[in-house]
Protein backbone atom coordinates (compact mmCIF):
# COMPACT_ATOMS: atom_id res chain seq x y z
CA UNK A 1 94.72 93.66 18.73
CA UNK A 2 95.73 92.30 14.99
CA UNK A 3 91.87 92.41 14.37
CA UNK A 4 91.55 95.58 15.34
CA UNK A 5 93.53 97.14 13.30
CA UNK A 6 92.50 95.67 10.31
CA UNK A 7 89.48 97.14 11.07
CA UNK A 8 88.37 99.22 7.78
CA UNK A 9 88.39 102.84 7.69
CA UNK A 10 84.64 103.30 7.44
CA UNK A 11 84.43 101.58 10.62
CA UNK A 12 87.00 103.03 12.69
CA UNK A 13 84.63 105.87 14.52
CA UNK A 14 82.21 103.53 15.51
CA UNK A 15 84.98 101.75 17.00
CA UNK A 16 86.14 104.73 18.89
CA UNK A 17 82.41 104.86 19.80
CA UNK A 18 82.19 101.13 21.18
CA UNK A 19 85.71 101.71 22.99
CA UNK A 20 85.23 104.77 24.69
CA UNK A 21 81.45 103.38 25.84
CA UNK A 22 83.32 100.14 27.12
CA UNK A 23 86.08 102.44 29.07
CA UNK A 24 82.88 104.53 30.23
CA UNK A 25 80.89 101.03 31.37
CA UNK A 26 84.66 99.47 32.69
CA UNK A 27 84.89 102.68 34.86
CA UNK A 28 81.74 102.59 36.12
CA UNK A 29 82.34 98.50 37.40
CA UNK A 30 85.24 99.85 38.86
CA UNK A 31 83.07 102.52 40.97
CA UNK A 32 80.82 100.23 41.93
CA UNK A 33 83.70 97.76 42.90
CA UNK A 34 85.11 100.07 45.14
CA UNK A 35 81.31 101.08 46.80
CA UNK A 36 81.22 97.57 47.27
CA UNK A 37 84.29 96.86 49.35
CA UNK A 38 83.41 100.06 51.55
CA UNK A 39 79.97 98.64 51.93
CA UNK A 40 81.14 95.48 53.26
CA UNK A 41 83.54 97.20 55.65
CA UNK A 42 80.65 99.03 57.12
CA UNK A 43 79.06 96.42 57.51
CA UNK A 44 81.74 93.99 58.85
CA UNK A 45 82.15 97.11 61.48
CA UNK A 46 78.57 96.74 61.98
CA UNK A 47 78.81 92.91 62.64
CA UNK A 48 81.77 93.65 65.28
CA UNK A 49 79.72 95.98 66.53
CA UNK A 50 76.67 93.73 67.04
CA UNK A 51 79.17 91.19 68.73
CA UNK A 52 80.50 93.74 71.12
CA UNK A 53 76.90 95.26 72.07
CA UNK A 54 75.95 91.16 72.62
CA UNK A 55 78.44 91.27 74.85
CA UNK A 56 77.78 93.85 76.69
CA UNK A 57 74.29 93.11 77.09
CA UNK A 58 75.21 89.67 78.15
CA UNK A 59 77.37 90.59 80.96
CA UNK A 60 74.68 93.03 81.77
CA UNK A 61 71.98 90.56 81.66
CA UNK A 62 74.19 88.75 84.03
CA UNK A 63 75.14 91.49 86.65
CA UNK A 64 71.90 91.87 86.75
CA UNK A 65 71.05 88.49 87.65
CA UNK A 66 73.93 88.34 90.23
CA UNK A 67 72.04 91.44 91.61
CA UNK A 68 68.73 90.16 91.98
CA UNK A 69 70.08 86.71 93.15
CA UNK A 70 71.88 88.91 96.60
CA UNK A 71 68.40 90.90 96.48
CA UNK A 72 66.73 88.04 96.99
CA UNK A 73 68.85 86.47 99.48
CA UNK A 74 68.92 90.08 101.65
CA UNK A 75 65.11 90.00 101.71
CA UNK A 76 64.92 85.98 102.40
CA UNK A 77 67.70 86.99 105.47
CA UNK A 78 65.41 89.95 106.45
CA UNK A 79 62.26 87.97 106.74
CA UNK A 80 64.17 85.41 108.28
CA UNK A 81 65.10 87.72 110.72
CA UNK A 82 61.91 89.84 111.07
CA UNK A 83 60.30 86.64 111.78
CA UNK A 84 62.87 86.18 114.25
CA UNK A 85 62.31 88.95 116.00
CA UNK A 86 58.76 88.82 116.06
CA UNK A 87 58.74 85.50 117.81
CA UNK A 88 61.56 87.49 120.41
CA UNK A 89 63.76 84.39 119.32
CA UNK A 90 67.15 85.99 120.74
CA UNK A 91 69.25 83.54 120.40
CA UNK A 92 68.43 82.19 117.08
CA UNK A 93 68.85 86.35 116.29
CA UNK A 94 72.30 86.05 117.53
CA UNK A 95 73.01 82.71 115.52
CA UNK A 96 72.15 84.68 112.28
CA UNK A 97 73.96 87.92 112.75
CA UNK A 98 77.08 85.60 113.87
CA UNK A 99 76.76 83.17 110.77
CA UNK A 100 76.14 86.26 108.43
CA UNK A 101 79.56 87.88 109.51
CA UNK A 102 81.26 84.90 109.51
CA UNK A 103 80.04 84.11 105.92
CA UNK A 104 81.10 88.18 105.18
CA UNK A 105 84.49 87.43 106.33
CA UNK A 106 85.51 84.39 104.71
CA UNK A 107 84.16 86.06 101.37
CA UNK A 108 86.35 88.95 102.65
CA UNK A 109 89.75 86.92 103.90
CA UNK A 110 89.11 84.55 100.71
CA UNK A 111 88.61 87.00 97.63
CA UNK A 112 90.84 90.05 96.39
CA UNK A 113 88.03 90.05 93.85
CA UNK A 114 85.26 90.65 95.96
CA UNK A 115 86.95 93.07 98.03
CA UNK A 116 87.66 95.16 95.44
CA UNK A 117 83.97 95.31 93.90
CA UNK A 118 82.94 95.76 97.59
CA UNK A 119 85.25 98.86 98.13
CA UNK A 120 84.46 100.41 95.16
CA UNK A 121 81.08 99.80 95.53
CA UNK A 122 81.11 101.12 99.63
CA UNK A 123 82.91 104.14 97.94
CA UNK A 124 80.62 105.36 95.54
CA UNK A 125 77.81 105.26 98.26
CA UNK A 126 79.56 107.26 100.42
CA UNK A 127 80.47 109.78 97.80
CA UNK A 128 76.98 110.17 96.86
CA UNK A 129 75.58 110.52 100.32
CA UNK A 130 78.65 112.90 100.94
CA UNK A 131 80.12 110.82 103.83
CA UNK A 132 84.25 110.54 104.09
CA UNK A 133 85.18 106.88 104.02
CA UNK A 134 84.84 105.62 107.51
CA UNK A 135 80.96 106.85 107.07
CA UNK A 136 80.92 109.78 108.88
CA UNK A 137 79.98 113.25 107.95
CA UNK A 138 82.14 114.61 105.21
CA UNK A 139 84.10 117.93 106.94
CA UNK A 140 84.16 121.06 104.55
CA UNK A 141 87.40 120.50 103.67
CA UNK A 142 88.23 117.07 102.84
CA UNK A 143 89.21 116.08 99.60
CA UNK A 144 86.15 113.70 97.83
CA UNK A 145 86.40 109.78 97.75
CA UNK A 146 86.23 109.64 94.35
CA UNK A 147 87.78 112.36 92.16
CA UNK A 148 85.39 113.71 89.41
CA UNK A 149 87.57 112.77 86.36
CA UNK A 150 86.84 108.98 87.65
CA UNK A 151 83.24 109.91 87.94
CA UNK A 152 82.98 111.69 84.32
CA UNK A 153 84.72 108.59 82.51
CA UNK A 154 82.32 106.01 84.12
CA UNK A 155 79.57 107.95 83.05
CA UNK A 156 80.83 108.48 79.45
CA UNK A 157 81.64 104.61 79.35
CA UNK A 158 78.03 103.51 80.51
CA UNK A 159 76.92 106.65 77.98
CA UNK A 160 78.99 105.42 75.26
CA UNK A 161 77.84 101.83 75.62
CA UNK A 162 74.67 102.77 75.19
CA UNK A 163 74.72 105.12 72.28
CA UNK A 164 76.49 102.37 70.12
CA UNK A 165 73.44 99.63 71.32
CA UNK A 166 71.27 102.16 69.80
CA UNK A 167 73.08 103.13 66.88
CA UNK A 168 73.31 99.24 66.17
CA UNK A 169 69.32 98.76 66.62
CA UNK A 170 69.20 101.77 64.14
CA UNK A 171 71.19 100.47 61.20
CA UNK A 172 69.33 96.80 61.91
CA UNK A 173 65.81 98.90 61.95
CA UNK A 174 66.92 100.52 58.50
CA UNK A 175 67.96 97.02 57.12
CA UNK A 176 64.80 95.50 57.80
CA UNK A 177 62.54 98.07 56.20
């Protein structure tokens, strides 16, 4: 600061110039600091967004090959039995629908976990097919199996899930172009 002042008179407005041009560019660093940090937030929220949506799809991806692996082993076990039948084999018939109930009811007796996903998945068939919940027709004046504010918050989950997946293919879409 010494040196500045000993700046000579003749000088001084072009040193007013010069400061006021370096407090102009030192704001304008400071702008573009703080677009900077808010840029990188978005984008870190963007990042734990792609991490949550790659998990979700994940444990989609997998639910869905948990799915197709019982498909597959209901339509093996209906052949089986079609085939069964077709040959009149009654007591091989009998051998499978005993072995399949057993193998039910040890999954039953065994897992709280798989009781659960079975219930909940027994009850939202018979809510859709309007049936009470020993399967029979649904009298006008029972209450439903599943109330509708369970029903709504599924669906705005599942909805909600999706809508960030796309929003996320959106922002990668406009950082590729």
């Amino acid at each position: 600061m010494l040196v500045l002042n000993k700046i000579p008179d003749v000088l001084r407005p072009e040193r007013y110039e010069v400061m006021a041009e370096i407090k102009c560019l030192e704001d304008g660093l400071e702008a573009l600091k703080k677009e900077d940090d808010e840029l990188i937030k978005k984008f870190q929220a963007l990042i734990n967004r792609k991490s949550d949506l790659c998990d979700f799809v994940i444990s989609a991806r997998k639910e869905e090959d948990e799915a197709n692996g019982y498909y597959n082993e209901y339509v093996s076990l209906i052949r089986n039995a079609n085939e069964l039948a077709r040959r009149k084999d009654v007591k091989a018939l009998e051998q499978l629908s005993s072995s399949q109930v057993d193998k039910f009811m040890r999954r039953w007796n065994d897992n709280q976990s798989f009781r659960t996903t079975y219930e909940k998945a027994l009850l939202w068939s018979l809510h859709y097919r309007e049936l009470s919940k020993d399967g029979r027709i649904k009298n006008e004046d029972e209450e439903p199996i599943i109330e509708n504010g369970e029903i709504h918050k599924q669906f705005l989950h599942l909805i909600s899930n999706y809508l960030t997946l796309f929003m996320v293919l959106d922002e990668r879409n406009k950082m590729l172009r």
